[in-house]
Protein backbone atom coordinates (compact mmCIF):
# COMPACT_ATOMS: atom_id res chain seq x y z
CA UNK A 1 124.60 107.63 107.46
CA UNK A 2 127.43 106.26 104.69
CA UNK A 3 128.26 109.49 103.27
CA UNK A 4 130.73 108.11 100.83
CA UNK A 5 127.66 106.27 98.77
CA UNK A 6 126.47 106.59 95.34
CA UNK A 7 123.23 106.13 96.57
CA UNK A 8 121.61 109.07 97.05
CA UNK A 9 118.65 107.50 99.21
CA UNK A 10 122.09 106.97 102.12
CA UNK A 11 122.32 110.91 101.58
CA UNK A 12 118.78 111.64 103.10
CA UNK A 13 118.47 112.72 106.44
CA UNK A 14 117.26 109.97 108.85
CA UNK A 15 114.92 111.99 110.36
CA UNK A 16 112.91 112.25 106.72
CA UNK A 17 113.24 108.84 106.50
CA UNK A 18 111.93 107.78 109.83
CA UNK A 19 108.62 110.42 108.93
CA UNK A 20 108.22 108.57 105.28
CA UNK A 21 108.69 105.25 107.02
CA UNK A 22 106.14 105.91 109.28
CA UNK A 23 103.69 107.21 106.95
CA UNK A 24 104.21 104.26 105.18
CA UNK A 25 103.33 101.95 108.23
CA UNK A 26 100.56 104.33 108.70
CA UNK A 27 98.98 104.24 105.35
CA UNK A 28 99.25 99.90 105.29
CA UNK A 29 97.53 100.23 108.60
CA UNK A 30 94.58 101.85 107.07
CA UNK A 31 94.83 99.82 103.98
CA UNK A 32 94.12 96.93 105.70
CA UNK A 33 92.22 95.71 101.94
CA UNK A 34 95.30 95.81 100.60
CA UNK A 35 96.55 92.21 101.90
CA UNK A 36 99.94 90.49 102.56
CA UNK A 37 100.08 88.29 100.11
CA UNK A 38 99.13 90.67 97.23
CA UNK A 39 101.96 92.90 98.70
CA UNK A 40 104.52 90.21 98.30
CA UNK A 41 103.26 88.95 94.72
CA UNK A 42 103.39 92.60 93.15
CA UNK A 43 106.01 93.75 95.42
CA UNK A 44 108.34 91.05 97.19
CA UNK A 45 107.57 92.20 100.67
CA UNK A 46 104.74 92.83 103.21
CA UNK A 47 104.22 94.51 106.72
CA UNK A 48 106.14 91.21 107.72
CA UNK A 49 108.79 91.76 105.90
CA UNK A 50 109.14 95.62 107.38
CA UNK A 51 108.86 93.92 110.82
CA UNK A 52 111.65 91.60 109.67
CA UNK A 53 113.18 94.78 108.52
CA UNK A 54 113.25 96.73 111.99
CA UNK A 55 114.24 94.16 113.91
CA UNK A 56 117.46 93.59 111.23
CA UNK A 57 118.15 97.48 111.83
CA UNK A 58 117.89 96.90 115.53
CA UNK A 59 114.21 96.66 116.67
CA UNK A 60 115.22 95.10 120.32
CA UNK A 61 111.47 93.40 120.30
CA UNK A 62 111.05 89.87 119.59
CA UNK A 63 109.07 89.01 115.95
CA UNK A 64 106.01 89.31 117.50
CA UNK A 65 106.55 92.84 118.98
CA UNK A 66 107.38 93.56 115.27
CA UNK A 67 104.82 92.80 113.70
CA UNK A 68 102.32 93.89 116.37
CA UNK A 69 104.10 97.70 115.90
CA UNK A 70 103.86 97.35 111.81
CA UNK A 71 100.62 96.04 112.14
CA UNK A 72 99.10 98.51 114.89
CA UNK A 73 97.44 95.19 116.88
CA UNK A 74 98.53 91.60 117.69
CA UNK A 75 99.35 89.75 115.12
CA UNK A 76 96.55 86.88 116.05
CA UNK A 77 94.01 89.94 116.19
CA UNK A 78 95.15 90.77 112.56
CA UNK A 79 94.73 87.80 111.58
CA UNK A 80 91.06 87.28 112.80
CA UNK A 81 89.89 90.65 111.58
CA UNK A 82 91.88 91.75 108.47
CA UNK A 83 93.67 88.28 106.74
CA UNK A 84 91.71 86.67 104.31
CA UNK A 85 92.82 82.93 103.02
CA UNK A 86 95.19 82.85 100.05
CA UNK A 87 94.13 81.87 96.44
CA UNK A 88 96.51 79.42 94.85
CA UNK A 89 96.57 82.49 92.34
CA UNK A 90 98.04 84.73 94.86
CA UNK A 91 100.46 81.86 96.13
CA UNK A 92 102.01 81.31 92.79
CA UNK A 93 102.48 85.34 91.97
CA UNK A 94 103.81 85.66 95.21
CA UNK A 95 106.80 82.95 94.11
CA UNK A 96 107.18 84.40 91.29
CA UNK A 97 107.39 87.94 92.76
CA UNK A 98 109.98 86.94 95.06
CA UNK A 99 112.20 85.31 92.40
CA UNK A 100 113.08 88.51 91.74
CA UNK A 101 114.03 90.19 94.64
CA UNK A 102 117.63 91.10 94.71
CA UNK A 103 120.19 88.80 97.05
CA UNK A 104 120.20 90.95 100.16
């Protein structure tokens, strides 16, 4: 933990993070209606982008094992059961949501 940011989100303690993180994971994994590509054009990221994110914070799995632990089953499985096939609607609000996201 940085302790000399001005962000106080680097004060909390990890272990509160980890529980809201998880709850987080938990609660997309039950929202399954809620779907990727609506996530990234309101938002600028999805459950593949939080697998991206573990594995950037040190997730030893490959980006497969990522997703398949943000997504609670294989990624073809979620696919097959809970991705429906993009609108050209959702495509274009998902460009313009990720115009915005800050240079990380």
């Amino acid at each position: 933990m940085d302790t000399n940011s001005a962000d106080a989100l680097d004060q909390l303690d990890d272990a509160v993070a980890a529980a809201a993180f998880r709850r987080l994971v938990r609660h997309l994994r039950h929202r399954h209606d809620a779907q990727n590509i609506e996530l990234m054009g309101l938002a600028g990221f999805c459950r593949n982008c939080l697998a991206d994110w573990i594995r950037d914070a040190g997730f030893e799995g490959d980006k497969l094992a990522a997703r398949e632990l943000i997504h609670g089953m294989p990624m073809a499985e979620w696919k097959a059961t809970r991705q429906s096939e993009a609108t050209p609607e959702q495509l274009a609000a998902m460009e313009a949501s990720l115009k915005k996201n800050a240079t990380e």
